[in-house]
N, C-alpha and C. Protein backbone atom coordinates (compact mmCIF):
# COMPACT_ATOMS: atom_id res chain seq x y z
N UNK A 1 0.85 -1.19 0.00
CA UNK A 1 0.00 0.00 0.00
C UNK A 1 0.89 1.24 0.00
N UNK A 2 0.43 2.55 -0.17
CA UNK A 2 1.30 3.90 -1.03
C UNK A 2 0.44 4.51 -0.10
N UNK A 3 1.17 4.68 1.02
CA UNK A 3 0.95 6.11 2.05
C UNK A 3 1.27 7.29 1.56
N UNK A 4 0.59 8.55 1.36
CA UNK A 4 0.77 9.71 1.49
C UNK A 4 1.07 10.34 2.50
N UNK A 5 2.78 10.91 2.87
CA UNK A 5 2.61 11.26 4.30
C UNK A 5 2.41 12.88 4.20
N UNK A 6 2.07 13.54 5.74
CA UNK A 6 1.91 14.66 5.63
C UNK A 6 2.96 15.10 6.66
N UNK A 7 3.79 15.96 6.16
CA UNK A 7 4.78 16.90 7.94
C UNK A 7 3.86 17.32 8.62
N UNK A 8 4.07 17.48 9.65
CA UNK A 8 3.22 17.89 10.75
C UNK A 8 4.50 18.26 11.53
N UNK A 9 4.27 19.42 12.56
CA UNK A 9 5.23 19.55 13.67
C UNK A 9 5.19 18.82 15.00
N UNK A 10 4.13 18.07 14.82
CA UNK A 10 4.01 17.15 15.75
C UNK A 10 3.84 15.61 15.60
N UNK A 11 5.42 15.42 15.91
CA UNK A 11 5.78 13.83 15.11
C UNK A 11 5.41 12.65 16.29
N UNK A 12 4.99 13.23 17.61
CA UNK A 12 5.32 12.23 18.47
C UNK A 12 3.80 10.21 18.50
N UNK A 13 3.55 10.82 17.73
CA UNK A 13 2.68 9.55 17.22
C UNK A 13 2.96 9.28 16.31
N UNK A 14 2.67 7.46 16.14
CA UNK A 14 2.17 7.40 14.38
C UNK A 14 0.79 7.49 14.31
N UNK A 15 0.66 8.19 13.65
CA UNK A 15 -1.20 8.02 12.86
C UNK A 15 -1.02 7.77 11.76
N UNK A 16 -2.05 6.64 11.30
CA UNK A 16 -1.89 6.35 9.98
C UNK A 16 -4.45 6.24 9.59
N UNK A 17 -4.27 6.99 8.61
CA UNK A 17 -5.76 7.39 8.04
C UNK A 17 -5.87 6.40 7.10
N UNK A 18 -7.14 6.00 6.89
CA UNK A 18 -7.71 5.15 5.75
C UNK A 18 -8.82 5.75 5.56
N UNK A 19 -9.22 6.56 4.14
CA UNK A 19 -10.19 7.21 4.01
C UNK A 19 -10.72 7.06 2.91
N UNK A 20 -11.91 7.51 2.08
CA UNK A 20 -12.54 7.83 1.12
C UNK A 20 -12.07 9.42 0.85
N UNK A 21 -11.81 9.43 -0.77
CA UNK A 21 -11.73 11.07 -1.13
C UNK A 21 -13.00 11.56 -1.52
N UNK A 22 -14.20 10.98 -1.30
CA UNK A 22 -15.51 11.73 -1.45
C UNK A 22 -16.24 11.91 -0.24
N UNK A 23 -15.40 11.22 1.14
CA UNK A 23 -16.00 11.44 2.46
C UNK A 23 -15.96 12.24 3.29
N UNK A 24 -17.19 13.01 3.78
CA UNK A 24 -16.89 14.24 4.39
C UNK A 24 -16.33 14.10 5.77
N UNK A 25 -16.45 12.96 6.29
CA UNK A 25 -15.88 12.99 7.59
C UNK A 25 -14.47 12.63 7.82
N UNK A 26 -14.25 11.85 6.55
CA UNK A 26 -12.96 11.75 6.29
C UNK A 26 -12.11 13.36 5.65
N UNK A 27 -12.81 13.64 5.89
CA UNK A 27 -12.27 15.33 4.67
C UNK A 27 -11.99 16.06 6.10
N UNK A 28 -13.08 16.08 6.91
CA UNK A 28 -13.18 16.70 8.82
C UNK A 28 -11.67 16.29 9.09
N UNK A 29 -11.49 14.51 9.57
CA UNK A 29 -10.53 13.85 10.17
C UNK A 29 -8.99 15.00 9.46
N UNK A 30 -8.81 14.71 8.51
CA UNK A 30 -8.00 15.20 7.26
C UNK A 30 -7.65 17.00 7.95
N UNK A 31 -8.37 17.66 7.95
CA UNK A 31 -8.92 19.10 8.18
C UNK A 31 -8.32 19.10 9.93
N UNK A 32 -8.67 18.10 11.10
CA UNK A 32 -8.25 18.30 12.28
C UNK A 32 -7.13 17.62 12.71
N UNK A 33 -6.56 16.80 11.54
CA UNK A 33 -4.91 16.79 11.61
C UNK A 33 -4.01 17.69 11.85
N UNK A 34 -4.51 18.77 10.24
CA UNK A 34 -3.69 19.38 9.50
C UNK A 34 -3.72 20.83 10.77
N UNK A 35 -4.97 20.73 11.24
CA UNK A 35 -4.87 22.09 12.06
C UNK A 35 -4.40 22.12 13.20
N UNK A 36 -3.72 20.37 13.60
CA UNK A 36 -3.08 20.18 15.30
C UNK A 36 -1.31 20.13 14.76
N UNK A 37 -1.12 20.15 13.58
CA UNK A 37 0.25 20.33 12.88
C UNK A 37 0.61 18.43 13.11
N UNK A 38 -0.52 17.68 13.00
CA UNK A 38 -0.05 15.64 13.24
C UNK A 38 0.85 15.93 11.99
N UNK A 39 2.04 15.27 12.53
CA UNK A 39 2.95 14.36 11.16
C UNK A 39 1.73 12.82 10.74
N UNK A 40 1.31 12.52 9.82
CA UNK A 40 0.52 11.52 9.55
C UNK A 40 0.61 10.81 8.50
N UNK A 41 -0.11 10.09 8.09
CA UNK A 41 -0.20 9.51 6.35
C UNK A 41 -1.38 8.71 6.34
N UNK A 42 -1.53 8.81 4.89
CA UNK A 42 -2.91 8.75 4.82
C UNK A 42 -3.09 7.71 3.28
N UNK A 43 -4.46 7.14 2.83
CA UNK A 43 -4.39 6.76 1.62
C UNK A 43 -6.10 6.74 1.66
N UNK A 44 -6.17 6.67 0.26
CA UNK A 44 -7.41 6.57 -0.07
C UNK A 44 -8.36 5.63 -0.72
N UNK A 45 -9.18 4.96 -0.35
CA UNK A 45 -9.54 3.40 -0.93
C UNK A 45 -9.67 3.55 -2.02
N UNK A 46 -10.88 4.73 -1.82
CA UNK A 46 -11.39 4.30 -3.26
C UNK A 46 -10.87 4.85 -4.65
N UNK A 47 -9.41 5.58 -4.56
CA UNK A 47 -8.77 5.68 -5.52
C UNK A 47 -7.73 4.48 -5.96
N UNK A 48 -7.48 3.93 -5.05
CA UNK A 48 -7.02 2.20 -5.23
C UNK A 48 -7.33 1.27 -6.09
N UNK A 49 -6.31 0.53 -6.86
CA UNK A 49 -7.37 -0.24 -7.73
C UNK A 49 -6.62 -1.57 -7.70
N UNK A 50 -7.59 -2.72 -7.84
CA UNK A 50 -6.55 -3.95 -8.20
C UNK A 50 -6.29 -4.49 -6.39
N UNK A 51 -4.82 -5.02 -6.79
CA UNK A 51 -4.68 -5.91 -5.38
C UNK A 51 -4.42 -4.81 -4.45
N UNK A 52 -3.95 -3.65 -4.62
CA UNK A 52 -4.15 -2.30 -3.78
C UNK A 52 -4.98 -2.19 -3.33
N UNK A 53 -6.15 -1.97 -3.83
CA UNK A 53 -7.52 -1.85 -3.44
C UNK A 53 -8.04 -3.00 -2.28
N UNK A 54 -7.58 -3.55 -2.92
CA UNK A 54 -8.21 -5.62 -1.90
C UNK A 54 -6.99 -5.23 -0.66
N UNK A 55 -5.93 -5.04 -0.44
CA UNK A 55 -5.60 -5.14 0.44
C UNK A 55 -5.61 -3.89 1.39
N UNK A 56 -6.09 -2.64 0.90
CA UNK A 56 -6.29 -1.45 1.78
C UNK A 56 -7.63 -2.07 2.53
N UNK A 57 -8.73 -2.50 1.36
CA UNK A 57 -9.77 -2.80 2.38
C UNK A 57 -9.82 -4.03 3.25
N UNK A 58 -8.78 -4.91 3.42
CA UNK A 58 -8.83 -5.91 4.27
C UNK A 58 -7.88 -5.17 5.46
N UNK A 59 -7.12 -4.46 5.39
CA UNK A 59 -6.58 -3.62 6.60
C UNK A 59 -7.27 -2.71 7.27
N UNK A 60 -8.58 -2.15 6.41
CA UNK A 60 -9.56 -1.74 7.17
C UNK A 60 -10.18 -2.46 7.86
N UNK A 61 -10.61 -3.58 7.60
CA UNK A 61 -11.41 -4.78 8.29
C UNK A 61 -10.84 -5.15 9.19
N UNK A 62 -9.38 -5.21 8.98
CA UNK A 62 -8.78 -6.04 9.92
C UNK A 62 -8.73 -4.81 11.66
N UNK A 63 -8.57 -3.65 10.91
CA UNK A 63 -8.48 -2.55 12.02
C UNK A 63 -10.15 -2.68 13.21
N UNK A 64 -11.55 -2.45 11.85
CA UNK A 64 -12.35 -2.05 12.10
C UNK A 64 -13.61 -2.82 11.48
N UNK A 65 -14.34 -3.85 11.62
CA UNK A 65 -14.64 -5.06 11.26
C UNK A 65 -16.12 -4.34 10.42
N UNK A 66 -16.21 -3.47 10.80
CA UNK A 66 -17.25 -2.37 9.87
C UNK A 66 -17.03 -2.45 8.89
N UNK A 67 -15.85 -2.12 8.68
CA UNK A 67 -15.34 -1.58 7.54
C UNK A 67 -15.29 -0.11 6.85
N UNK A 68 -15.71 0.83 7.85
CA UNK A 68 -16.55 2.04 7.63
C UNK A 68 -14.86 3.17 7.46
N UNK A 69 -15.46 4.49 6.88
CA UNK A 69 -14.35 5.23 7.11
C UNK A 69 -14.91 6.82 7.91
N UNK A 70 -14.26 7.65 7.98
CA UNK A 70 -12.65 7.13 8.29
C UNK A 70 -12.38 6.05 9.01
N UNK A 71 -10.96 5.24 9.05
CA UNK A 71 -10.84 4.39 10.12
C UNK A 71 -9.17 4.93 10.56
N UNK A 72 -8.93 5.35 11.59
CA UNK A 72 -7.74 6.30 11.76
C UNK A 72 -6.76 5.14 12.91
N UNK A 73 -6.29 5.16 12.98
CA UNK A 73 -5.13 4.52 13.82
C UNK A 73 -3.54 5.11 14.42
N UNK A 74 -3.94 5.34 15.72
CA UNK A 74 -3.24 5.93 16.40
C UNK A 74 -2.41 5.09 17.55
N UNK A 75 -0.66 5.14 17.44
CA UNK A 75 -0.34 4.36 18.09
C UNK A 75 -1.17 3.01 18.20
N UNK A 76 -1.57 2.39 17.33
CA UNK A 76 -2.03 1.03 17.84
C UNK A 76 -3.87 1.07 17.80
N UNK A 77 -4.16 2.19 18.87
CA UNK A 77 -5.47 2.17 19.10
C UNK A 77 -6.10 2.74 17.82
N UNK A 78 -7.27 1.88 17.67
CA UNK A 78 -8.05 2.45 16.72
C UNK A 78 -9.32 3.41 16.62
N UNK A 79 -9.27 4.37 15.71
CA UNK A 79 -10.64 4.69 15.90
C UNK A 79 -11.67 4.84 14.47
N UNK A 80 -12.57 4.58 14.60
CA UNK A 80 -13.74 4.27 13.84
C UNK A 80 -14.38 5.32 13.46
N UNK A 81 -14.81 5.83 12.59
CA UNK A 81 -15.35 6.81 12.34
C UNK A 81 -15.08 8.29 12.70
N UNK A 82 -15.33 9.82 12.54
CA UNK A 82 -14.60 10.84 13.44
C UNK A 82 -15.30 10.72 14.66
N UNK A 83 -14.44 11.01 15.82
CA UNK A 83 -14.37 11.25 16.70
C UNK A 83 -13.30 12.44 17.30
N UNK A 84 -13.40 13.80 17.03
CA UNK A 84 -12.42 14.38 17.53
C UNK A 84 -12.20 14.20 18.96
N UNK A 85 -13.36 14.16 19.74
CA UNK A 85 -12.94 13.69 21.24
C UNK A 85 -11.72 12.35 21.91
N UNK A 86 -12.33 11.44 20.78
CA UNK A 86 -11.29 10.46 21.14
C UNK A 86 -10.14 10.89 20.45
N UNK A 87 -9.52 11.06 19.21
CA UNK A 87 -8.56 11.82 18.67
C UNK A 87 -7.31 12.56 19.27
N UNK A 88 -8.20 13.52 20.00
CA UNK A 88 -7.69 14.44 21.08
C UNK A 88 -7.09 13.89 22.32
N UNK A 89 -7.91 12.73 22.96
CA UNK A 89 -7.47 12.19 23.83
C UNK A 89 -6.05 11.20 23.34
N UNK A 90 -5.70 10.92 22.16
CA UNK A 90 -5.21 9.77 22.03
C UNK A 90 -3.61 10.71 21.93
N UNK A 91 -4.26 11.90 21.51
CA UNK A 91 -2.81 12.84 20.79
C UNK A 91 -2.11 13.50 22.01
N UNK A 92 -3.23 13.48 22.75
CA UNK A 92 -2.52 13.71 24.47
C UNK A 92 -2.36 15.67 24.12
């Protein structure tokens, strides 16, 4: 899979995003990265195609058995859908 990363001045996590580029909450998630300065990376399913595609969405599944997006992953913990509250808490 082909992460897009983003600088951020704040490297002390990994976050890694799995999103849709037509999803607005994924567009939010995206939007309250960029405005906490997260170092992150990100990719997008549904521009994926082929065994790319099959294996972004089985790493979603495997994260988030929904399968839903956003599905964001922070240090380990996951989160499902936006949640800036949990987000916030995770970024400390």
């Amino acid at each position: 899979m082909t992460f897009t990363r983003v600088d951020g001045t704040k490297r002390d996590h990994r976050v890694r995003l799995y999103a849709l580029s037509t999803c607005g909450w994924c567009r939010r998630t995206k939007e309250l990265l960029d405005r906490l300065g997260v170092a992150y990376e990100f990719i997008y399913a549904d521009q994926c195609q082929g065994d790319e595609r099959t294996a972004v969405v089985e790493a979603v599944r495997a994260l988030n058995p929904r399968g839903s997006y956003p599905t964001l992953q922070v240090d380990g913990e996951v989160i499902a859908g936006y949640d800036e509250e949990r987000l916030m808490e995770l970024l400390g």
